[in-house]
Protein backbone atom coordinates (compact mmCIF):
# COMPACT_ATOMS: atom_id res chain seq x y z
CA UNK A 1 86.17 -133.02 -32.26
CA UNK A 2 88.89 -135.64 -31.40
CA UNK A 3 89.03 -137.13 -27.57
CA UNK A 4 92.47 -138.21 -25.48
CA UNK A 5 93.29 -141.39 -26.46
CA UNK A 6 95.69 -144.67 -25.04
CA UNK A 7 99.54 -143.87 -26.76
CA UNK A 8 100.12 -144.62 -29.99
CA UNK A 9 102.58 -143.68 -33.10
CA UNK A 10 100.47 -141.00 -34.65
CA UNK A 11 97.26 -137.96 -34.41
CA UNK A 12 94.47 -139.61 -35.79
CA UNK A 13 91.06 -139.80 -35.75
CA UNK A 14 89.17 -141.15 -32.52
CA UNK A 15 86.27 -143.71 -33.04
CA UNK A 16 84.95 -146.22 -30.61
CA UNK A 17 86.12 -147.07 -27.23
CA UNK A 18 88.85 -144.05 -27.45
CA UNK A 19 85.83 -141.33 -27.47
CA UNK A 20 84.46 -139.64 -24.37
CA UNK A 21 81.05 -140.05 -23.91
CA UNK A 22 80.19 -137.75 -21.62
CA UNK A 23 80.96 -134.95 -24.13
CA UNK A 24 79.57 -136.90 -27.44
CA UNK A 25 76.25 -136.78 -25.40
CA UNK A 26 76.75 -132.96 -24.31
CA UNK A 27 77.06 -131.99 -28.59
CA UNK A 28 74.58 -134.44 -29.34
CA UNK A 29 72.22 -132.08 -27.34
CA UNK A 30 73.68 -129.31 -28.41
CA UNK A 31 73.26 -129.59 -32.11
CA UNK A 32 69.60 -130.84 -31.31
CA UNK A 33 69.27 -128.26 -29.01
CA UNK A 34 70.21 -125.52 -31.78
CA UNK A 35 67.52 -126.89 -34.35
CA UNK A 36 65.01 -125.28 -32.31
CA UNK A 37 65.82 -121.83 -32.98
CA UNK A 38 67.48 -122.51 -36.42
CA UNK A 39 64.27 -123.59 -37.84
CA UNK A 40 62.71 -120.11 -37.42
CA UNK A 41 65.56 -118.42 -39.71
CA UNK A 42 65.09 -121.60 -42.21
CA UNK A 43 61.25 -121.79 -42.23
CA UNK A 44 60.29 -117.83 -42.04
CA UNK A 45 61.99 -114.06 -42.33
CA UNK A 46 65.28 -113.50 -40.58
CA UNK A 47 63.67 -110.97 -38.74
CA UNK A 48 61.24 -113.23 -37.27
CA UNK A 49 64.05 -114.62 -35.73
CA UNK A 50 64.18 -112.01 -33.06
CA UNK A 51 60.65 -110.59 -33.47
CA UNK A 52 57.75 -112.74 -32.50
CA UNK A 53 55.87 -109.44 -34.21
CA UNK A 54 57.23 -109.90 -37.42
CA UNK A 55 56.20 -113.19 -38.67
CA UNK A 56 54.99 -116.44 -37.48
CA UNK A 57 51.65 -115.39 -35.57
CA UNK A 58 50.71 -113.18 -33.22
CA UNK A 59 48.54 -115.73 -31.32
CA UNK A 60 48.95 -116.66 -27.80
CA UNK A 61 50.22 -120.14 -28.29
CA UNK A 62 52.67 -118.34 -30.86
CA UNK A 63 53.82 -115.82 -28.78
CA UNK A 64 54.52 -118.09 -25.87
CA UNK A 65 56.31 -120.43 -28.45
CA UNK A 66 58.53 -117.45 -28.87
CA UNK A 67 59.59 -117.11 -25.27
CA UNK A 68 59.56 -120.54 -24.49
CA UNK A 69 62.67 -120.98 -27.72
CA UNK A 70 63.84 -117.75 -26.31
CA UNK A 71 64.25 -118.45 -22.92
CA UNK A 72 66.02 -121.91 -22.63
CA UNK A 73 67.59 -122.19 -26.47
CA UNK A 74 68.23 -119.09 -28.17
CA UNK A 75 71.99 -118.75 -27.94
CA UNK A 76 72.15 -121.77 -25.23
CA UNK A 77 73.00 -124.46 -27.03
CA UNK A 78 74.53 -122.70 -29.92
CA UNK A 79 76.79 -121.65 -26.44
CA UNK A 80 77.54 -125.51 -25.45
CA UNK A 81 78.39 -126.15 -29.07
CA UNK A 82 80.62 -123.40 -28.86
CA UNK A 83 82.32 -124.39 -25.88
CA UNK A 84 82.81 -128.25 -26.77
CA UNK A 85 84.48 -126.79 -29.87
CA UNK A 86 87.03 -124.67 -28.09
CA UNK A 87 87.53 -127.80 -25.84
CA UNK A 88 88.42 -129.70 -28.77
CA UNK A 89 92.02 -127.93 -28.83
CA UNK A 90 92.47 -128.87 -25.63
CA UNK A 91 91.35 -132.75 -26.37
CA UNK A 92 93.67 -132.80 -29.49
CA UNK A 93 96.74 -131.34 -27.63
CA UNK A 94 96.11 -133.70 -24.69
CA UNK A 95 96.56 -136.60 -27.32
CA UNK A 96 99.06 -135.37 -29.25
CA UNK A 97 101.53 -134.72 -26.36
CA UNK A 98 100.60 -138.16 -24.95
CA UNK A 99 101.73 -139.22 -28.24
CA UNK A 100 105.06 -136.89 -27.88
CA UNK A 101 103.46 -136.04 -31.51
CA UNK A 102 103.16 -132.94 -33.05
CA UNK A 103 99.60 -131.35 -33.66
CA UNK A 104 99.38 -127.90 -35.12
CA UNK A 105 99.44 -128.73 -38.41
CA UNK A 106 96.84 -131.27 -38.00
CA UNK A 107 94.65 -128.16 -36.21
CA UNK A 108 95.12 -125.96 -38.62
CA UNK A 109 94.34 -128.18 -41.67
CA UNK A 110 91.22 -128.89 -40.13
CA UNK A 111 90.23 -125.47 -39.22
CA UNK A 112 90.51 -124.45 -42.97
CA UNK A 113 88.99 -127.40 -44.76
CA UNK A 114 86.07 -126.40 -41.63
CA UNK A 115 86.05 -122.93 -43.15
CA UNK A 116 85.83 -124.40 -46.80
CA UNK A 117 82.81 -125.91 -45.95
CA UNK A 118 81.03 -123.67 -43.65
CA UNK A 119 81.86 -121.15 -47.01
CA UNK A 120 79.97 -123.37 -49.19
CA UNK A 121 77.38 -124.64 -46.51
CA UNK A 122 76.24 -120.45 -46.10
CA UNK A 123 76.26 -120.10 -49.99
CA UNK A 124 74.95 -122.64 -51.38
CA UNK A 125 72.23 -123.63 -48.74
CA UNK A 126 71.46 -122.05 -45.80
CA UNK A 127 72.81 -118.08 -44.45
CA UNK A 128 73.19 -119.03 -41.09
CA UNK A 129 76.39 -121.21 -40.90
CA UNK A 130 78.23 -121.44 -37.60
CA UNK A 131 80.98 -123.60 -39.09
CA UNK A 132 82.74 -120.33 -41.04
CA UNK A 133 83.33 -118.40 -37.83
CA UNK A 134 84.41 -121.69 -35.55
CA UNK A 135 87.08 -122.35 -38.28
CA UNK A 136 88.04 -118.53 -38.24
CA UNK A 137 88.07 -118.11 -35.00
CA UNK A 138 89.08 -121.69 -33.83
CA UNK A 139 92.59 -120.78 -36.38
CA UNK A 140 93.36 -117.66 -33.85
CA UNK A 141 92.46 -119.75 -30.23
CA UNK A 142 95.80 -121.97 -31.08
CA UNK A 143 97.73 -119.00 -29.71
CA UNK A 144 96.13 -119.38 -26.26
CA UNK A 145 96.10 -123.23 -26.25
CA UNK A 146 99.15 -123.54 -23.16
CA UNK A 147 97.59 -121.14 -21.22
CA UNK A 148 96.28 -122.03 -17.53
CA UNK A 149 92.66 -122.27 -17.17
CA UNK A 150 92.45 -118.92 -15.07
CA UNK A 151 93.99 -116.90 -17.59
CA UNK A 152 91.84 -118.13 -20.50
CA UNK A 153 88.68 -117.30 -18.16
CA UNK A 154 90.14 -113.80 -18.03
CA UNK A 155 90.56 -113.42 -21.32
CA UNK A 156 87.36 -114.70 -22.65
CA UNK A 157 85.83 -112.47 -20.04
CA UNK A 158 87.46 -109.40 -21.73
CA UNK A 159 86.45 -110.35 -25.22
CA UNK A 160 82.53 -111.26 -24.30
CA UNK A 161 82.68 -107.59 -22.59
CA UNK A 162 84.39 -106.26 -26.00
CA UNK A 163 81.13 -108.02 -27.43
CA UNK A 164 78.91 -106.06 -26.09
CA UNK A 165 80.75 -103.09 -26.71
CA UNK A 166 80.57 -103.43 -29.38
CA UNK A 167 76.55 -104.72 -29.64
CA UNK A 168 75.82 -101.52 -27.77
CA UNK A 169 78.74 -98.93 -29.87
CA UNK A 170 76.93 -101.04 -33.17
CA UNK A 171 73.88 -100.53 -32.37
CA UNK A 172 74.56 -96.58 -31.35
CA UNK A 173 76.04 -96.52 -34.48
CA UNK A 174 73.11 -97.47 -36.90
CA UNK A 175 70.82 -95.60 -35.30
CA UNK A 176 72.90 -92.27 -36.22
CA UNK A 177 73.73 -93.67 -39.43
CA UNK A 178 69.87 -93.82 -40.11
CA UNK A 179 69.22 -90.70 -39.30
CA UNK A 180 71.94 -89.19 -41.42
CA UNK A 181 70.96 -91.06 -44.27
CA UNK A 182 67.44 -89.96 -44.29
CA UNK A 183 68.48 -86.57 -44.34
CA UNK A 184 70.94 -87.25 -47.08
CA UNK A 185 67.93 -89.01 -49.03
CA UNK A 186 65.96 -85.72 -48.84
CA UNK A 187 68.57 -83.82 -50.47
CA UNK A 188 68.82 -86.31 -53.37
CA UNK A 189 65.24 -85.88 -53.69
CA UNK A 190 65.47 -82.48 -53.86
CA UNK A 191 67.78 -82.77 -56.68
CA UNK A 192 70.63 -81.49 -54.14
CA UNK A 193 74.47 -82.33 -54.52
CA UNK A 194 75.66 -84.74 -51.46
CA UNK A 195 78.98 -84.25 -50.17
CA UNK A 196 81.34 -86.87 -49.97
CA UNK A 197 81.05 -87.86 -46.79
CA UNK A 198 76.97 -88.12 -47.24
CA UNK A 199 77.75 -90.25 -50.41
CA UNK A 200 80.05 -92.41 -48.61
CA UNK A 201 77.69 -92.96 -45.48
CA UNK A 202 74.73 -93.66 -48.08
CA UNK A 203 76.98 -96.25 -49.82
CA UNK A 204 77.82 -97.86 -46.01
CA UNK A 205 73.90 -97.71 -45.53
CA UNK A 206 73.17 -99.71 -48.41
CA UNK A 207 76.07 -102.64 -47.49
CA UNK A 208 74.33 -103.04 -44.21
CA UNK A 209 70.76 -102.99 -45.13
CA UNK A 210 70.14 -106.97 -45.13
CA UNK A 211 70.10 -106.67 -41.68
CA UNK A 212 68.87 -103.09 -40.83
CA UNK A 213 65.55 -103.19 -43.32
CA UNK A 214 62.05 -102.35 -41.22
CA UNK A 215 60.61 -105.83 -40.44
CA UNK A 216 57.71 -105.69 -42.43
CA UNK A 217 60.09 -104.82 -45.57
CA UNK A 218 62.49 -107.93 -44.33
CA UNK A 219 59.11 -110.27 -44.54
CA UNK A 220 57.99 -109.18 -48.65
CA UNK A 221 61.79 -109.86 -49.30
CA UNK A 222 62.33 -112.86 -47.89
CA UNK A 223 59.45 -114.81 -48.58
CA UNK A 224 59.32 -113.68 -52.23
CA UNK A 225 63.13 -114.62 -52.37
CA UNK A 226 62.76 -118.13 -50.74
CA UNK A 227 59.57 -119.27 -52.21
CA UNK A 228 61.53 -119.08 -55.95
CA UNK A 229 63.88 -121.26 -57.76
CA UNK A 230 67.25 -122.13 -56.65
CA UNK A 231 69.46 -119.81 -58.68
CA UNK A 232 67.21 -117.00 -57.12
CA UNK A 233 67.77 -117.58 -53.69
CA UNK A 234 71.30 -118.15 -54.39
CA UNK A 235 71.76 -114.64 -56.07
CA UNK A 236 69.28 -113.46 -53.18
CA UNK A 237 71.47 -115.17 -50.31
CA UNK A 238 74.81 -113.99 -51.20
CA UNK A 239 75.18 -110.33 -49.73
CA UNK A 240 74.07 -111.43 -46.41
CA UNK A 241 77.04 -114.58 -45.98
CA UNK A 242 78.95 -111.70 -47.66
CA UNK A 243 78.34 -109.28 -44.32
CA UNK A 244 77.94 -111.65 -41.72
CA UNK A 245 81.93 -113.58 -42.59
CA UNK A 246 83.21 -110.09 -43.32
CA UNK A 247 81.49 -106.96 -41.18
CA UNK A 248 79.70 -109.36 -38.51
CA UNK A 249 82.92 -111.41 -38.12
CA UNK A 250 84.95 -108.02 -37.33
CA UNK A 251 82.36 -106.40 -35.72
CA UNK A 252 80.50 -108.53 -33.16
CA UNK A 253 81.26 -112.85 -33.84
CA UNK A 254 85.10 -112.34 -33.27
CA UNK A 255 84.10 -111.36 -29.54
CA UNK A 256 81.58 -113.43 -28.62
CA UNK A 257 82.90 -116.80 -30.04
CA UNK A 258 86.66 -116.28 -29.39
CA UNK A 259 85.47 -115.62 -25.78
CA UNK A 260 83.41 -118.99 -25.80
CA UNK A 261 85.69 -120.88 -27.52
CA UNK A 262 88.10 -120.01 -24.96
CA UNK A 263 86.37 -121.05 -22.20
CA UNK A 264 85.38 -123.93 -23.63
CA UNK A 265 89.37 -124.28 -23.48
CA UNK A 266 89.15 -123.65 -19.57
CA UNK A 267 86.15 -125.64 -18.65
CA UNK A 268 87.69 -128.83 -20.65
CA UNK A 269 91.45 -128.24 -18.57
CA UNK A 270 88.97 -128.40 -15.13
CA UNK A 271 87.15 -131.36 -15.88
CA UNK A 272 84.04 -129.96 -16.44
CA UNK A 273 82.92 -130.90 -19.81
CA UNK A 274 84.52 -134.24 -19.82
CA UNK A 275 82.28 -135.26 -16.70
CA UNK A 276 84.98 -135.36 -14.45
CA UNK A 277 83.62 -133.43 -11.84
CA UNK A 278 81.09 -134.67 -9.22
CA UNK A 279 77.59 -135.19 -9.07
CA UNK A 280 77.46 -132.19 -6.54
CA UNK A 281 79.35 -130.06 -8.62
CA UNK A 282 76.91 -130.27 -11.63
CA UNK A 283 73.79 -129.65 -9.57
CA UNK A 284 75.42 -126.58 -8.56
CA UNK A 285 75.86 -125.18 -11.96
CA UNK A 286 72.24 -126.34 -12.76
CA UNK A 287 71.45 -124.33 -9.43
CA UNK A 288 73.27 -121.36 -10.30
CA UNK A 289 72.99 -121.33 -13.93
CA UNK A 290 69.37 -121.29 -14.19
CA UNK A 291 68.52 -119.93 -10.72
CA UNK A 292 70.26 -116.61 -12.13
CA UNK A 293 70.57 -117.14 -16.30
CA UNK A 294 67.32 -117.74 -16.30
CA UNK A 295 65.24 -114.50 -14.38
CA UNK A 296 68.00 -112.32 -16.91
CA UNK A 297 66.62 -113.85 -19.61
CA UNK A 298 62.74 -113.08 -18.95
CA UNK A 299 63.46 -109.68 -17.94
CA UNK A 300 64.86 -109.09 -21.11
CA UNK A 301 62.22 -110.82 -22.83
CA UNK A 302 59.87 -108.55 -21.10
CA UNK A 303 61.68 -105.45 -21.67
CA UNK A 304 61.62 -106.64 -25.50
CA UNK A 305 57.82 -106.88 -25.36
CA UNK A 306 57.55 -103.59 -23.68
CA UNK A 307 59.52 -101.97 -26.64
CA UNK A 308 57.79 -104.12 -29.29
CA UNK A 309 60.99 -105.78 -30.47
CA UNK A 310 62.49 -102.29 -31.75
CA UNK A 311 65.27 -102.64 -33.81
CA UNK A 312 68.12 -100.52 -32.85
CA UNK A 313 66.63 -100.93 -28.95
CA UNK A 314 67.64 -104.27 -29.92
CA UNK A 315 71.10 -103.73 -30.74
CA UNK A 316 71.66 -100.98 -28.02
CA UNK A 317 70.87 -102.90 -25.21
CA UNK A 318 67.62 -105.21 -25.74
CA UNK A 319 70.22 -108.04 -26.73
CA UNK A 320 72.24 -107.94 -24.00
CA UNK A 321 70.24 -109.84 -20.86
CA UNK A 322 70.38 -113.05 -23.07
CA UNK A 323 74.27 -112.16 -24.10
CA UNK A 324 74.72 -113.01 -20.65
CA UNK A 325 72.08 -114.85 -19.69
CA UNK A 326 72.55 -117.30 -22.19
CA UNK A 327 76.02 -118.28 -21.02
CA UNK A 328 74.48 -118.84 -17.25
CA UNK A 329 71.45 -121.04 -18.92
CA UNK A 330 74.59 -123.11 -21.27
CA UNK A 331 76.02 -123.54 -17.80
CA UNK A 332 72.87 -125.18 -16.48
CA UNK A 333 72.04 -127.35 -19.15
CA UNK A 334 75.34 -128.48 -19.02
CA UNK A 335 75.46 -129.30 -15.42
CA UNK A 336 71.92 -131.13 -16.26
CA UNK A 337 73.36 -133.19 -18.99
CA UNK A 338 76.81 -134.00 -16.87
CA UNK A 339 74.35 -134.74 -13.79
CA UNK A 340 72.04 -137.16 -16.21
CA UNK A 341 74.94 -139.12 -17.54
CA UNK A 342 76.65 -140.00 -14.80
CA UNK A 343 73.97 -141.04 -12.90
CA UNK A 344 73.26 -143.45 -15.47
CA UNK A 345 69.87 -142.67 -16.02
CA UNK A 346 68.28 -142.56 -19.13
CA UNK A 347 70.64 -144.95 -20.38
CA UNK A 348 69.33 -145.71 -23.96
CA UNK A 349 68.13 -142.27 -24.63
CA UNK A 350 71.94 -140.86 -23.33
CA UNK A 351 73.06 -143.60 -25.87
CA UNK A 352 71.27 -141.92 -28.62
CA UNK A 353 72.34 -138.24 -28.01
CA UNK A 354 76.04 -139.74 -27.80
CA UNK A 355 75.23 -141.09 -31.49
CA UNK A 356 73.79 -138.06 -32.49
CA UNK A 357 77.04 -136.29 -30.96
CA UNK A 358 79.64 -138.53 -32.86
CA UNK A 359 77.88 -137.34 -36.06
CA UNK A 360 77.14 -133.58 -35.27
CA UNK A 361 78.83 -132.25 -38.02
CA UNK A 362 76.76 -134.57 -40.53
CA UNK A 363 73.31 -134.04 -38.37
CA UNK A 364 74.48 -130.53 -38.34
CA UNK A 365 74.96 -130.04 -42.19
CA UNK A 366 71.23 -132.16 -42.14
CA UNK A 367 69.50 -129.67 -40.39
CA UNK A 368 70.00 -127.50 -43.41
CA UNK A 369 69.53 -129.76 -46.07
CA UNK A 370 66.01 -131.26 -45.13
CA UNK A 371 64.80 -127.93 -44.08
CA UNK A 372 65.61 -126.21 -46.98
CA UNK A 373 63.93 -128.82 -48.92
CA UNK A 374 60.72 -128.64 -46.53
CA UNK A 375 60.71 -124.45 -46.86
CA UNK A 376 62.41 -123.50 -49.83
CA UNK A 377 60.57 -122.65 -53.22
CA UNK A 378 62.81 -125.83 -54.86
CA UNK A 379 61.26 -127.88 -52.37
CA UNK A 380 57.85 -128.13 -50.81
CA UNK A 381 57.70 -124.26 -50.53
CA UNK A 382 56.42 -124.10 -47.19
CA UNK A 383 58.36 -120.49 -46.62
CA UNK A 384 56.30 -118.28 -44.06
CA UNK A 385 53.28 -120.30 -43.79
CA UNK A 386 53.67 -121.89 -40.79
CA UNK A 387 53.10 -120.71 -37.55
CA UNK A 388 55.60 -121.04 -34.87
CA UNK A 389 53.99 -123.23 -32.74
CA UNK A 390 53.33 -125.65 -35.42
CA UNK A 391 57.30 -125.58 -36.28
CA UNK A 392 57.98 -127.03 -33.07
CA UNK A 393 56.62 -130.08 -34.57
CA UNK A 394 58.98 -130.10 -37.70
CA UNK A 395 61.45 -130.13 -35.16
CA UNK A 396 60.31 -132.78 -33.05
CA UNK A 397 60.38 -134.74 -35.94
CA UNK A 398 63.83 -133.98 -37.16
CA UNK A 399 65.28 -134.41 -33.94
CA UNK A 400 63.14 -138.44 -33.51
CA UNK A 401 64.52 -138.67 -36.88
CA UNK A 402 68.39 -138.30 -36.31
CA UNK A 403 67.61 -139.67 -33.03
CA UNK A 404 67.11 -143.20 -34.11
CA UNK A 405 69.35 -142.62 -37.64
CA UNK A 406 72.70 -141.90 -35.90
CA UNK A 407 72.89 -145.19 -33.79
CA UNK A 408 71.67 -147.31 -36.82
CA UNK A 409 74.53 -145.79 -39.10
CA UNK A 410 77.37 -145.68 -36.13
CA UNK A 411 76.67 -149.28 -35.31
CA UNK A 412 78.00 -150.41 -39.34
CA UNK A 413 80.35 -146.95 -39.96
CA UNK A 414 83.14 -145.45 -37.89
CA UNK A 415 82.44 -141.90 -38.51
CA UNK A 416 79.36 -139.66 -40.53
CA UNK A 417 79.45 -139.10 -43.71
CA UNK A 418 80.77 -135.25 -43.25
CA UNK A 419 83.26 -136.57 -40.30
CA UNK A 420 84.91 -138.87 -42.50
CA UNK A 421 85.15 -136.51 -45.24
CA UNK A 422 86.81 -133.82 -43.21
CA UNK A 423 88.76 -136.10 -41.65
CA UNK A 424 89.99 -137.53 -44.88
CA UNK A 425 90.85 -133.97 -46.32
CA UNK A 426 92.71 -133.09 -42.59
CA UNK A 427 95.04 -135.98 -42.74
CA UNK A 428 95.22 -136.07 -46.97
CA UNK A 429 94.08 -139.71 -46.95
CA UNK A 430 90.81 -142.07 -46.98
CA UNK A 431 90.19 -143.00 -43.41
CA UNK A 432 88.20 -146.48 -43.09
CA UNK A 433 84.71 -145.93 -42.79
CA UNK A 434 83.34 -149.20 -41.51
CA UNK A 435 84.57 -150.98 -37.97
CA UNK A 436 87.09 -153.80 -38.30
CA UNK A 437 87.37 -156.64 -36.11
CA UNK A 438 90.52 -154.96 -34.29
């Protein structure tokens, strides 16, 4: 995202001295941060993702991976990320009205080449794109962007509650639909004549199905999908993007992002994210965030366990501790980082994180392509055969990786590679890519 910069005659993009570093560090441990739980929706059945019990090991040291990843990083850092996006309106109106320049079309132009790719990044590589829905959802935030910081609070507040609404209403939902269908699938069986509306609720059963299928059906799938060729997965891949940019867009994303993205709005017109508050302050939301995010996450953790993960549990109301929970944690890692960097310490690691933040669109967009390689059947076809513990060290390696790449490349090139593209397509011209003398 683009940073308040010194006057000047147009909107362009910020490199350098003009960047804030404070919040390059905070999305440089964000997009890190949100490796952790990608891998296990890259490496192993999307319903491992939520179920320790589906796939992945049942050991100990597997299990206890599986809270550890659930308790500080599932949604967390996919929350900060969130949040430094919707603070990125903010940051580009800031430097636009400096400017006395105009700025919306520049927004918008961005937002929909964003969209562009996140299409093609859930297509043609990995399911679980975030870019699609920021783009989608970053387009409808412009609305609020002159609002105080008080009233986008209130509003985001109203739309997370919608979201879970609408988790719960969802989950209700399914449940019935299940039931309903299975009677329905009797009568077929018994050579019976369905009614319309059984014939329309079996056809709405079968849309939804890449995310409703027992686990242990979800595991044969997936792993016999993903350990083939290209053109298979591909063909395999396509009905879930479908769902999750149409049906989980409209049904549960719109709610929970637009109401993160919105704060993200607030928390960047107080100060917070840009490290402008004090040292006191952050160690406060560290105190806060984890003294209560955390305890709501591991009771919901442990009311998982007791109800083995169940699926429509799940979507009723197993979800929801970490819905909210996770937004308290975000809060204290945030307050962690902010407390960190101004203190100066850790100096040369906080320099690499800022790196890593400067390019988190490109070390995003990474993620994907390296782990597909490692996983996928076109690759080294490593699909479901590793344990989740043992992941933890793919990651560690990823993240040392992009760790000591990002400085190396920033210190000859102004932007990433997928920066300066998307840059390039925003304004509709090639934007220098290697630092001049000036």
């Amino acid at each position: 995202m683009v940073d308040p910069t010194t006057p000047g005659m147009r909107v362009g993009p910020v490199a350098g001295k003009d960047r804030i570093i404070a919040i390059d560090t905070l999305r440089g441990v964000a997009v890190l941060g949100i490796l952790v739980m990608n891998i296990y929706a890259l490496s192993m059945s999307f319903a491992a993702y939520q179920s320790p019990l589906a796939d992945g090991g049942t050991e100990w040291y597997n299990l206890a991976t599986w809270f550890f990843t659930h308790l500080f990083f599932d949604q967390k850092f996919l929350t900060v990320f969130a949040l430094l996006f919707g603070a990125g309106l903010v940051m580009l109106a800031t430097r636009a009205e400096t400017r006395g320049m105009p700025y919306r079309g520049v927004w918008f132009r961005r937002n929909v080449w964003l969209l562009l790719i996140g299409a093609l990044h859930g297509y043609l590589l990995w399911f679980g794109d975030i870019l699609f829905h920021y783009a989608l959802i970053g387009m409808l935030i412009y609305l609020f962007r002159n609002r105080s910081p008080r009233a986008l609070i209130v509003i985001a507040s109203i739309l997370l509650a919608v979201g879970m609404l609408a988790a719960f209403g969802g989950g209700t939902y399914m449940q019935a639909l299940k039931s309903s269908v299975a009677e329905s699938q009797q009568l077929v069986a018994a050579g019976e004549v369905l009614s319309e509306e059984q014939s329309r609720q079996l056809e709405e059963w079968e849309e939804i199905q890449v995310f409703v299928k027992p686990p242990e059906q979800q595991v044969i799938e997936d792993t016999e999908a993903y350990k083939s060729d290209y053109m298979t997965i591909l063909k395999y891949r396509a009905p879930m993007v479908a769902v999750m940019q149409t049906q989980g867009t409209l049904g549960f994303v719109l709610w929970r992002v637009g109401g993160v993205l919105l704060l993200g709005m607030a928390l960047m017109k107080l100060g917070i994210l840009s490290g402008q508050r004090s040292a006191d302050y952050y160690q406060r939301m560290m105190i806060v965030g984890y003294g209560v995010g955390l305890p709501i996450v591991a009771i919901g953790a442990w009311q998982m366990w007791l109800h083995d993960w169940e699926m429509f549990w799940l979507f009723r109301v197993g979800s929801l501790p970490n819905y909210v929970g996770s937004l308290l944690v975000a809060a204290g890692h945030i307050g962690l980082v902010m407390k960190i960097v101004r203190s100066g310490a850790l100096a040369g690691l906080m320099r690499r994180f800022s790196a890593v933040g400067r390019m988190a669109f490109t070390n995003y967009l990474l993620h994907s392509l390296i782990l597909t390689t490692v996983f996928y059947g076109y690759g080294l076809n490593l699909y479901g055969e590793v344990p989740r513990f043992w992941l933890m060290g793919f990651v560690a390696a990823v993240i040392a990786f992009q760790l000591w790449l990002s400085p190396l490349w920033l210190a000859k090139f102004r932007f990433g590679p997928a920066e300066w593209l998307w840059r390039s397509l925003t304004y509709w011209r090639f934007q220098p890519m290697r630092h001049t003398d000036s």
